[in-house]
N, C-alpha and C. Protein backbone atom coordinates (compact mmCIF):
# COMPACT_ATOMS: atom_id res chain seq x y z
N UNK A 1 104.68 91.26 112.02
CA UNK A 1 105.81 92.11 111.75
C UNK A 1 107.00 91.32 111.22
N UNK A 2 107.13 90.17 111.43
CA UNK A 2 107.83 89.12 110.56
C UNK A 2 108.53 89.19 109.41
N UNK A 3 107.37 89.53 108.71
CA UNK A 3 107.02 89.71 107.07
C UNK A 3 107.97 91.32 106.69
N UNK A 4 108.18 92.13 108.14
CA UNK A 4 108.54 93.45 107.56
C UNK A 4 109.79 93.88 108.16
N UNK A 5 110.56 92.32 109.06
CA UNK A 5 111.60 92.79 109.94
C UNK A 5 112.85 93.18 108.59
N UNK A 6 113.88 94.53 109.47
CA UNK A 6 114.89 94.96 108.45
C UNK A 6 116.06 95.55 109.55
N UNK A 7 116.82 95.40 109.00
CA UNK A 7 117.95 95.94 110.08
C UNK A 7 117.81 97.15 110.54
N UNK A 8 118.40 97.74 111.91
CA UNK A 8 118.32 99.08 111.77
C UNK A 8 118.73 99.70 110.74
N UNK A 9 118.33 100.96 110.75
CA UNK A 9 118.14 102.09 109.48
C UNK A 9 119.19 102.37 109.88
N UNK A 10 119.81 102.50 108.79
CA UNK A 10 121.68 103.45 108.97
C UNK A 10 121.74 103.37 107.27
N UNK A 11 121.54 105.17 106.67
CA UNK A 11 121.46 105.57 105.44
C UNK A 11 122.49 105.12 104.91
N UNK A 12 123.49 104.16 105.62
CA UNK A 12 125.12 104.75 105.16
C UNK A 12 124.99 102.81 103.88
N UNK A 13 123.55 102.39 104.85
CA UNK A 13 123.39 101.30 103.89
C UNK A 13 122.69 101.43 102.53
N UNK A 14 122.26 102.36 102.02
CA UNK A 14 121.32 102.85 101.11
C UNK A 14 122.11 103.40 99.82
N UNK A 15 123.73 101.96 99.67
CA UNK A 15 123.96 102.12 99.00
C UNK A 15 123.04 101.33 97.16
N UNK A 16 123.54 102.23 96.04
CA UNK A 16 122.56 101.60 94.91
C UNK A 16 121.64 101.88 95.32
N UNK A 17 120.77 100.64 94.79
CA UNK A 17 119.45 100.83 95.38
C UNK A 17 118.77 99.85 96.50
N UNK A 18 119.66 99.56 97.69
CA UNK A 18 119.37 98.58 98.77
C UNK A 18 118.28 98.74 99.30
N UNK A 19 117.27 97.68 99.63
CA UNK A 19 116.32 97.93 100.52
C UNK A 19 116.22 96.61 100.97
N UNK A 20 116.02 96.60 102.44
CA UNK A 20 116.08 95.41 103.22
C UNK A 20 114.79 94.46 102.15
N UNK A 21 114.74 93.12 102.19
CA UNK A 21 113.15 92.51 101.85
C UNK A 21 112.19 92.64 103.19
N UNK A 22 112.15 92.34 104.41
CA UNK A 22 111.22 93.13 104.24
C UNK A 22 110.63 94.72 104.36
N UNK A 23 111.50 96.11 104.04
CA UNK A 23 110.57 97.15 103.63
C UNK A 23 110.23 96.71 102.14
N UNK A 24 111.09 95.57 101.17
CA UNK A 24 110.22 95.49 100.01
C UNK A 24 108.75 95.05 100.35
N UNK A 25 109.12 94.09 101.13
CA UNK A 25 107.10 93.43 101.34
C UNK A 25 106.49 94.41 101.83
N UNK A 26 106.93 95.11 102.86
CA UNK A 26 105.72 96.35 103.23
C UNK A 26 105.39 97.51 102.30
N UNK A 27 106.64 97.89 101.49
CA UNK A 27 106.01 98.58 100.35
C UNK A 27 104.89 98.19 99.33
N UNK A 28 105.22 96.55 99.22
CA UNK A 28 104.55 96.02 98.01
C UNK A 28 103.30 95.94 98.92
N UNK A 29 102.89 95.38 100.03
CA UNK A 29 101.44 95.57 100.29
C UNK A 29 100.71 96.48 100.63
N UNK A 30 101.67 97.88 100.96
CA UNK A 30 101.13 99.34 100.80
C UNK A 30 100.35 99.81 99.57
N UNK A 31 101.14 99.53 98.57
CA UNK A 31 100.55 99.27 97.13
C UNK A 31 100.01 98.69 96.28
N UNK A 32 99.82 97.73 96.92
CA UNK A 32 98.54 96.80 96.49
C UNK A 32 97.47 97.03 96.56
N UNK A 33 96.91 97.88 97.92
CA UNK A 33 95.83 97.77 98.71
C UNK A 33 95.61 99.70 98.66
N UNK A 34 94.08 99.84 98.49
CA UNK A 34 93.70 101.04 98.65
C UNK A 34 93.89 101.72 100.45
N UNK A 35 94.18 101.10 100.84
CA UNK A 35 94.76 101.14 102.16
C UNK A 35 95.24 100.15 103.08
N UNK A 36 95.21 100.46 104.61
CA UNK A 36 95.92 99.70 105.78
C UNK A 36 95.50 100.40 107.09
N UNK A 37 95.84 99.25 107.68
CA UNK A 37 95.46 99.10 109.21
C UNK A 37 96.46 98.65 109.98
N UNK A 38 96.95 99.04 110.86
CA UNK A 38 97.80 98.63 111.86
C UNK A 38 97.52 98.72 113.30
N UNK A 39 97.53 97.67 113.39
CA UNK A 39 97.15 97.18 114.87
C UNK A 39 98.43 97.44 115.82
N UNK A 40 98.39 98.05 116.92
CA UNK A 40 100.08 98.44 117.31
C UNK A 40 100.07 98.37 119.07
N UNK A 41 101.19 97.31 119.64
CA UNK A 41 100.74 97.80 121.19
C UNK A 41 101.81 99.12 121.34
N UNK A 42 101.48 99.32 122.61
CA UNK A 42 102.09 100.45 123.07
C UNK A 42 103.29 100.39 123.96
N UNK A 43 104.28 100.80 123.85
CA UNK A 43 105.86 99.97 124.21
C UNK A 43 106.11 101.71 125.04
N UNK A 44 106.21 101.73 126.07
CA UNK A 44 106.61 103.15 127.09
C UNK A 44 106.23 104.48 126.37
N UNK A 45 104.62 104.03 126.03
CA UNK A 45 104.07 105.55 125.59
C UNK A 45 104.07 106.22 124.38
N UNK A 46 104.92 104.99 123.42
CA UNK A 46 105.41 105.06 122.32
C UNK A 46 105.40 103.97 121.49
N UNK A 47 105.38 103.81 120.15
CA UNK A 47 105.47 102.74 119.10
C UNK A 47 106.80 101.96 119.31
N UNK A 48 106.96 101.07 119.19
CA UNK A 48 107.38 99.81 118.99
C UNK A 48 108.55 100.11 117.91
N UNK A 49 109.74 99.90 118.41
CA UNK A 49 110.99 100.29 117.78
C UNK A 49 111.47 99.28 116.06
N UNK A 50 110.48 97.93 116.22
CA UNK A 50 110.35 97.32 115.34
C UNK A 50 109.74 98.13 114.07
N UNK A 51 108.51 98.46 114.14
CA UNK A 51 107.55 99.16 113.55
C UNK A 51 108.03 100.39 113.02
N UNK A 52 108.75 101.10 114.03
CA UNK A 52 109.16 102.36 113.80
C UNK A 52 110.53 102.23 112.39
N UNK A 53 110.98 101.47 112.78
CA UNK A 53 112.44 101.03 112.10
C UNK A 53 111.47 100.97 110.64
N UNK A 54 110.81 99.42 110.29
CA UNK A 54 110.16 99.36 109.22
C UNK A 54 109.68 100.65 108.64
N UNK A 55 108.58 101.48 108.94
CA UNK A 55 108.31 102.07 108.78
C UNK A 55 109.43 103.62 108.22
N UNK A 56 110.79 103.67 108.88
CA UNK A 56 111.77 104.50 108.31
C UNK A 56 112.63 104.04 107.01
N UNK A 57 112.48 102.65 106.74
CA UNK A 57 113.36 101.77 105.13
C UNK A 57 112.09 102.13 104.51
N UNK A 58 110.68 101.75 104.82
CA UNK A 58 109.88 102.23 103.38
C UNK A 58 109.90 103.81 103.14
N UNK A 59 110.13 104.50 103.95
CA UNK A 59 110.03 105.86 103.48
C UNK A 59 111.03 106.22 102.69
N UNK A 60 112.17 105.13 102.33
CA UNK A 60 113.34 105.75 101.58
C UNK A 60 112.81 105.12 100.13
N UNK A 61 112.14 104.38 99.58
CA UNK A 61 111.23 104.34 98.16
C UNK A 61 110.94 105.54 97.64
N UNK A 62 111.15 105.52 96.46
CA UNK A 62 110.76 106.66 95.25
C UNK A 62 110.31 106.31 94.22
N UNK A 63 109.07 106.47 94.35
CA UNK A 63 108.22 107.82 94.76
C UNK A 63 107.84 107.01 96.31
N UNK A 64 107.61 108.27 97.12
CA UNK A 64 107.15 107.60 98.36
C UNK A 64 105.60 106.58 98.69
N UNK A 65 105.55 105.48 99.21
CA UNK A 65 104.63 104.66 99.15
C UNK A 65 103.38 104.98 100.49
N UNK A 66 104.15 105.36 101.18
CA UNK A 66 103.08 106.13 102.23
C UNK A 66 102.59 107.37 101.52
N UNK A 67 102.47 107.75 100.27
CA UNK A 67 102.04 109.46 99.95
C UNK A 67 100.68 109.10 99.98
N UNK A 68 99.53 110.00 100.28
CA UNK A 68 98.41 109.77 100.12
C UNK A 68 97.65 108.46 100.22
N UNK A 69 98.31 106.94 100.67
CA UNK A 69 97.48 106.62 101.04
C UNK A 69 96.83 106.37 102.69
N UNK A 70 95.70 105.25 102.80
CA UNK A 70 94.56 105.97 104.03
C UNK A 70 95.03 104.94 104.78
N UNK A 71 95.06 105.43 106.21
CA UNK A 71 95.60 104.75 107.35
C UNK A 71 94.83 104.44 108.18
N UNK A 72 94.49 103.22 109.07
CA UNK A 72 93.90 103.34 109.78
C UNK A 72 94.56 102.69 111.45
N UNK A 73 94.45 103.30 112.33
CA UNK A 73 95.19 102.97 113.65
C UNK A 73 94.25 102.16 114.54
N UNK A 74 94.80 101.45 115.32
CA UNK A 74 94.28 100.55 115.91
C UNK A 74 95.32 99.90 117.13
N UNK A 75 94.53 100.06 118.61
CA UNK A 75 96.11 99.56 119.89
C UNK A 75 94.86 98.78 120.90
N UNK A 76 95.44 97.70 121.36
CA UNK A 76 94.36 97.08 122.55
C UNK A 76 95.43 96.90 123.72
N UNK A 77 95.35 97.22 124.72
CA UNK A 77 96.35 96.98 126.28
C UNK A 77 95.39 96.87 127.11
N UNK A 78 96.12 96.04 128.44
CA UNK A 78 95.40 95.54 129.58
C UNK A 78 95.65 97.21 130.28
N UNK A 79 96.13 98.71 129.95
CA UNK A 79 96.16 99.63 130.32
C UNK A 79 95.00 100.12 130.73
N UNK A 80 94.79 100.95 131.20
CA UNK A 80 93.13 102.13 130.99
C UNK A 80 93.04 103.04 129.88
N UNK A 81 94.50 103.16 129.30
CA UNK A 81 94.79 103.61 128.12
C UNK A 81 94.67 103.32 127.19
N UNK A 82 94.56 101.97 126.80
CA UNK A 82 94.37 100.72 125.69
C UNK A 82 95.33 101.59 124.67
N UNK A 83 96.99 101.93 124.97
CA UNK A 83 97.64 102.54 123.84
C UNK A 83 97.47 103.57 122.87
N UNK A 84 96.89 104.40 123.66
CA UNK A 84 96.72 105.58 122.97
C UNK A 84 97.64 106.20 122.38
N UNK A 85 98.31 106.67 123.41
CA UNK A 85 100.08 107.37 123.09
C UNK A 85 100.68 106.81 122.48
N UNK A 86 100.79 105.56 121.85
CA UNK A 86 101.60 104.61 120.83
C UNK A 86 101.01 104.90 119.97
N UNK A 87 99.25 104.83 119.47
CA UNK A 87 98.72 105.62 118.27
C UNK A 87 99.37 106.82 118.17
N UNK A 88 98.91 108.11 119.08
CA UNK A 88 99.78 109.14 118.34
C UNK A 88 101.36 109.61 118.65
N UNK A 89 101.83 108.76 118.80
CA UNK A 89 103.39 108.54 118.26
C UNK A 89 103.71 108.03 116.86
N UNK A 90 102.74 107.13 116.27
CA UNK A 90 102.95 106.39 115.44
C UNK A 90 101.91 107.02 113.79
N UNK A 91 100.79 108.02 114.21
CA UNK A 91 100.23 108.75 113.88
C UNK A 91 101.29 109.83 112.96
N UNK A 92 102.16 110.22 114.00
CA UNK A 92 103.02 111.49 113.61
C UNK A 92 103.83 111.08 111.86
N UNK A 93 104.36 110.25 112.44
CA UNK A 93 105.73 109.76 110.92
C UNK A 93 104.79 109.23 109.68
N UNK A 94 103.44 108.84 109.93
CA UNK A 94 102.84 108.27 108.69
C UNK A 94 102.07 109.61 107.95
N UNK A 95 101.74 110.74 108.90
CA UNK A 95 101.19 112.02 108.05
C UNK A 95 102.26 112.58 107.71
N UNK A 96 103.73 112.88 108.41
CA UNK A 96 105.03 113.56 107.49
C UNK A 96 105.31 112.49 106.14
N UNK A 97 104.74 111.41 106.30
CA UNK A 97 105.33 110.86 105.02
C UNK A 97 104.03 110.71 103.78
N UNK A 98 103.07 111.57 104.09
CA UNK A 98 101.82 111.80 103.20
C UNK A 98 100.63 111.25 103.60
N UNK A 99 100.51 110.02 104.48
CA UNK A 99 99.48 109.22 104.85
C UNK A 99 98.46 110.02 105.34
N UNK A 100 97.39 109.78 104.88
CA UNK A 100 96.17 110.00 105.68
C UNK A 100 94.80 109.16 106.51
N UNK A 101 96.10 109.99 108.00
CA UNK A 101 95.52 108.82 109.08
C UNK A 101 93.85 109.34 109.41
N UNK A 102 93.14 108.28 109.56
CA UNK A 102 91.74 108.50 109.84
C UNK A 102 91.87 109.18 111.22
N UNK A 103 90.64 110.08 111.21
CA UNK A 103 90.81 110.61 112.63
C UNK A 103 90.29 109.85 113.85
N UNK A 104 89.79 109.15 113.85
CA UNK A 104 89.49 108.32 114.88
C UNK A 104 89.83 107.06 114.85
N UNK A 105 90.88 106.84 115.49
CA UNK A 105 91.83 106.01 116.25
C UNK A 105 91.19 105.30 117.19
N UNK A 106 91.31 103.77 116.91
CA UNK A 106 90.50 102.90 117.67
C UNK A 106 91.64 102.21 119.20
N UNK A 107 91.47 102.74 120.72
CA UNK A 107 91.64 102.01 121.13
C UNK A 107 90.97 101.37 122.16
N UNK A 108 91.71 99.85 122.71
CA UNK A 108 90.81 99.29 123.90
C UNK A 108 91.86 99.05 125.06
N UNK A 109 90.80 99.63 125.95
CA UNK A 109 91.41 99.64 127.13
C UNK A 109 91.00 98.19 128.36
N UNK A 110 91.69 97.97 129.06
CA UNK A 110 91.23 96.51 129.40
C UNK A 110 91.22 95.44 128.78
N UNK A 111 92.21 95.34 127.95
CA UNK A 111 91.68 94.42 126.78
C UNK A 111 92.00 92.62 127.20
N UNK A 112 93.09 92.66 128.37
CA UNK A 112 92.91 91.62 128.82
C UNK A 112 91.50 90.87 129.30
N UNK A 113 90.84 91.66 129.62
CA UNK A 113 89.16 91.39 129.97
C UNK A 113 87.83 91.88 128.85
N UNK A 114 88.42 92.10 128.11
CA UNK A 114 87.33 93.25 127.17
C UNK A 114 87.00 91.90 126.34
N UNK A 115 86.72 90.48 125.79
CA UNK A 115 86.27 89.54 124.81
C UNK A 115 86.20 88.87 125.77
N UNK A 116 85.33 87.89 124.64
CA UNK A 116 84.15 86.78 125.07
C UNK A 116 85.05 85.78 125.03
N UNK A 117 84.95 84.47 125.42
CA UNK A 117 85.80 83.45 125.06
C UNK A 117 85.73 83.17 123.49
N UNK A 118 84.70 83.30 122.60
CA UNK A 118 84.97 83.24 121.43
C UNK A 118 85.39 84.39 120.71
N UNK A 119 86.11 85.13 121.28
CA UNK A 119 86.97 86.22 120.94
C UNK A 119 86.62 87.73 120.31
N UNK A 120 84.97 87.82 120.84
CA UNK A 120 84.42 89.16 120.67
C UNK A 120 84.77 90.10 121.47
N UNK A 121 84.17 91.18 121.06
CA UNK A 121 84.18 92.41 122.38
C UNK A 121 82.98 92.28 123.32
N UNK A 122 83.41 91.77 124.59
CA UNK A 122 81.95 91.73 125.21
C UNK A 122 81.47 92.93 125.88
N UNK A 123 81.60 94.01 126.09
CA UNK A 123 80.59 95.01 126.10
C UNK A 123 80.08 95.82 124.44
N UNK A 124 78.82 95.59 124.55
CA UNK A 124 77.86 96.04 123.39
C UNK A 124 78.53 97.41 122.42
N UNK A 125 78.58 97.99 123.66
CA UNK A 125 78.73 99.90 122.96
C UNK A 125 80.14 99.65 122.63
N UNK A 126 81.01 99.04 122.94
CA UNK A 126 82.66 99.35 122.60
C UNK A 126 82.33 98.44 121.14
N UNK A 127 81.90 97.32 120.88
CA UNK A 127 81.68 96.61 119.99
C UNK A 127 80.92 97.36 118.83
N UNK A 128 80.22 97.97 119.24
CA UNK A 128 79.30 99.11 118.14
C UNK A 128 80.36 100.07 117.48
N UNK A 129 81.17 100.48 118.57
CA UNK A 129 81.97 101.50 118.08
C UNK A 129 83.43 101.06 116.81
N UNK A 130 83.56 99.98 117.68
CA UNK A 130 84.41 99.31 116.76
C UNK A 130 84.44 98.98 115.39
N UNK A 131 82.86 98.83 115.51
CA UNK A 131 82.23 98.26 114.08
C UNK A 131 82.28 99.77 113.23
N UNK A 132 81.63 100.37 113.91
CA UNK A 132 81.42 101.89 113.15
C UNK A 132 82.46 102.33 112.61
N UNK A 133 83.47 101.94 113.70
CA UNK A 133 85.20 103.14 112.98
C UNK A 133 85.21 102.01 112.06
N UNK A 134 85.12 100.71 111.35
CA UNK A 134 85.87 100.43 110.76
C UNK A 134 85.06 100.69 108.94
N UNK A 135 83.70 100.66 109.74
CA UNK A 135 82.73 101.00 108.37
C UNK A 135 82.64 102.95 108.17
N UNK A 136 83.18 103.47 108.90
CA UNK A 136 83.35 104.69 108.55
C UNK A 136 84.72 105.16 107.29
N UNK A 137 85.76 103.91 108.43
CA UNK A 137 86.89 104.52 107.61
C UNK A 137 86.98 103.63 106.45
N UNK A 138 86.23 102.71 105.72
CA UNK A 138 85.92 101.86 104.61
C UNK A 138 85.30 102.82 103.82
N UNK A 139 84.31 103.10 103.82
CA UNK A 139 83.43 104.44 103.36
C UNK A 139 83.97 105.49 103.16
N UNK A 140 85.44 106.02 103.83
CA UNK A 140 85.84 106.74 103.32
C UNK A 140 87.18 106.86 102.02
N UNK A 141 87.57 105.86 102.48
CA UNK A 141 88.49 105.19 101.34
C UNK A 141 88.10 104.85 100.29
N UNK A 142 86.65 103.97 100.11
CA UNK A 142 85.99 104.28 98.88
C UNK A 142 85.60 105.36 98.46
N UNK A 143 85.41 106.47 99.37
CA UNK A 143 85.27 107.85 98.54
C UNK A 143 86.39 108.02 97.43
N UNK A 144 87.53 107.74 97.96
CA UNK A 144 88.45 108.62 97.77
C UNK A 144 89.11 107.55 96.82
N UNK A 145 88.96 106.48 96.46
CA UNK A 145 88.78 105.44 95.01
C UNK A 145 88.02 105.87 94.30
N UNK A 146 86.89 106.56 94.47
CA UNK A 146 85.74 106.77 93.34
C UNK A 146 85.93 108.27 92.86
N UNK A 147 86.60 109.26 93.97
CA UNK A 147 86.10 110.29 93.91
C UNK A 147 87.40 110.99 94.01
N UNK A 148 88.96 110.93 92.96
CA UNK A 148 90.25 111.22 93.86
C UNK A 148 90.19 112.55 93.76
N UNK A 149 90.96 112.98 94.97
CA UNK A 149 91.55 114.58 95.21
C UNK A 149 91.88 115.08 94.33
N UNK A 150 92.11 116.62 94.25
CA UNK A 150 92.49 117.33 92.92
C UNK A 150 93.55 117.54 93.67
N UNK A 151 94.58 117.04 94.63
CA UNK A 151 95.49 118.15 95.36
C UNK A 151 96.65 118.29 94.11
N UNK A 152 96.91 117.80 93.25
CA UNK A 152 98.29 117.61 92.37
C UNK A 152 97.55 119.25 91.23
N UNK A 153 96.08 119.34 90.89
CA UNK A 153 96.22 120.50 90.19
C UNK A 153 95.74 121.79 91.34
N UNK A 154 95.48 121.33 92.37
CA UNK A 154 95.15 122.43 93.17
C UNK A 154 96.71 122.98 93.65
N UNK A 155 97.88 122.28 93.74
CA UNK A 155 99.06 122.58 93.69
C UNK A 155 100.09 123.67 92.54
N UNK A 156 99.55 122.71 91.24
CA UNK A 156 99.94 123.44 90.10
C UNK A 156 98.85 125.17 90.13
N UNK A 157 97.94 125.16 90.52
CA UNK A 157 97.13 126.42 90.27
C UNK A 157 97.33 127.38 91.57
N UNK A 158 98.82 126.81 92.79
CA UNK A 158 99.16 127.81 92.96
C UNK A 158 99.99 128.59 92.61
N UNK A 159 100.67 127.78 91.73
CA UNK A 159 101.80 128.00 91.02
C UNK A 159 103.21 127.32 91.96
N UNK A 160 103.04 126.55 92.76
CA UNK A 160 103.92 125.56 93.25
C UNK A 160 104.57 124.60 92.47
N UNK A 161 105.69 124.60 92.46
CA UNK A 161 106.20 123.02 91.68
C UNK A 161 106.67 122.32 92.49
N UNK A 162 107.17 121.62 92.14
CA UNK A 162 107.77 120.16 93.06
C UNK A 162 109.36 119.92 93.31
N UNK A 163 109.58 119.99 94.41
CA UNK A 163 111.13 119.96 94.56
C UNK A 163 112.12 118.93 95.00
N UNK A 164 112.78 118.05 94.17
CA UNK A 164 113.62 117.48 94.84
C UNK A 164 113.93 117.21 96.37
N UNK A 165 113.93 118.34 97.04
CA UNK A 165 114.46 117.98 97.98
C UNK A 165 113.51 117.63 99.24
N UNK A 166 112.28 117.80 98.93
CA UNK A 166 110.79 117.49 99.26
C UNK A 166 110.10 116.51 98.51
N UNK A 167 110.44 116.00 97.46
CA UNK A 167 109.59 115.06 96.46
C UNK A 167 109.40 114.51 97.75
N UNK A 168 109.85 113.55 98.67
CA UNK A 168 109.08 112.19 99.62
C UNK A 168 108.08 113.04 100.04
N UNK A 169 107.84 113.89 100.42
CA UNK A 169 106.39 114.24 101.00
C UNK A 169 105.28 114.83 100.09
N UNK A 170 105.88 115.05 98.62
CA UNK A 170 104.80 114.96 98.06
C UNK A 170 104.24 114.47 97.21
């Protein structure tokens, strides 16, 4: 998160065209990449005020850089929860800003005990699963490189246009 720290968000800075460096770096590797993954712990049931912050300077880019692309979530805690509730806290602001989060959200619970000393998952089935969400949601992102959505003329053929005051979400 280093790479993406920015002051708190206060619009009143968004004079010109300001953007902290790093929401520039997190925009620019949003857009580089046919997608992303974020690995996130869980801070009182909720995302991480760091994250959250970042995540509110890139949404002020135009055209928005979270629109349509594929998300994938990911939380490990010594909880029984392994951060669930920090996924969907953090779930919420990346689909209002167009993202499309995979539906299955990887977390681990125990994770202080859950790897091997050479830093696997040592029970089998959590390790299977792990593997699966990540070759599921690969597979689906290449769909959607090979194969893109019509949503921009399925929009125009309702006769919808595009509004200013909504352009970030669409």
């Amino acid at each position: 998160m280093s790479d993406f720290d920015c002051p708190s968000f206060n619009q009143d800075l968004e004079t010109g065209s300001f953007h902290p460096p790093g929401a520039e770096e997190f925009k620019k590797r949003i857009l580089a990449n046919d997608a992303f993954i974020i690995a996130s712990p869980e801070y009182n049931g909720s995302i991480p005020g760091l994250l959250k912050n970042s995540i509110d300077w890139v949404s002020r880019f135009r055209p928005q850089p979270f629109n349509e692309s594929h998300a994938l979530l990911m939380s490990a805690s010594p909880s029984m929860g392994g951060g669930n509730h920090g996924l969907w806290s953090l779930r919420m602001p990346l689909e209002k800003l167009g993202s499309n989060v995979f539906s299955s959200m990887f977390s681990l619970a125990t994770a202080h005990k859950a790897f091997t000393p050479e830093g696997n998952i040592s029970d089998e089935t959590l390790a299977k699963r792990f593997e699966e969400n990540l070759v599921a949601f690969m597979s689906l992102v290449e769909a959607a490189r090979n194969y893109p959505c019509m949503k921009k003329a399925w929009v125009e053929f309702l006769g919808e246009q595009p509004d200013p005051a909504t352009e970030r979400v669409e």
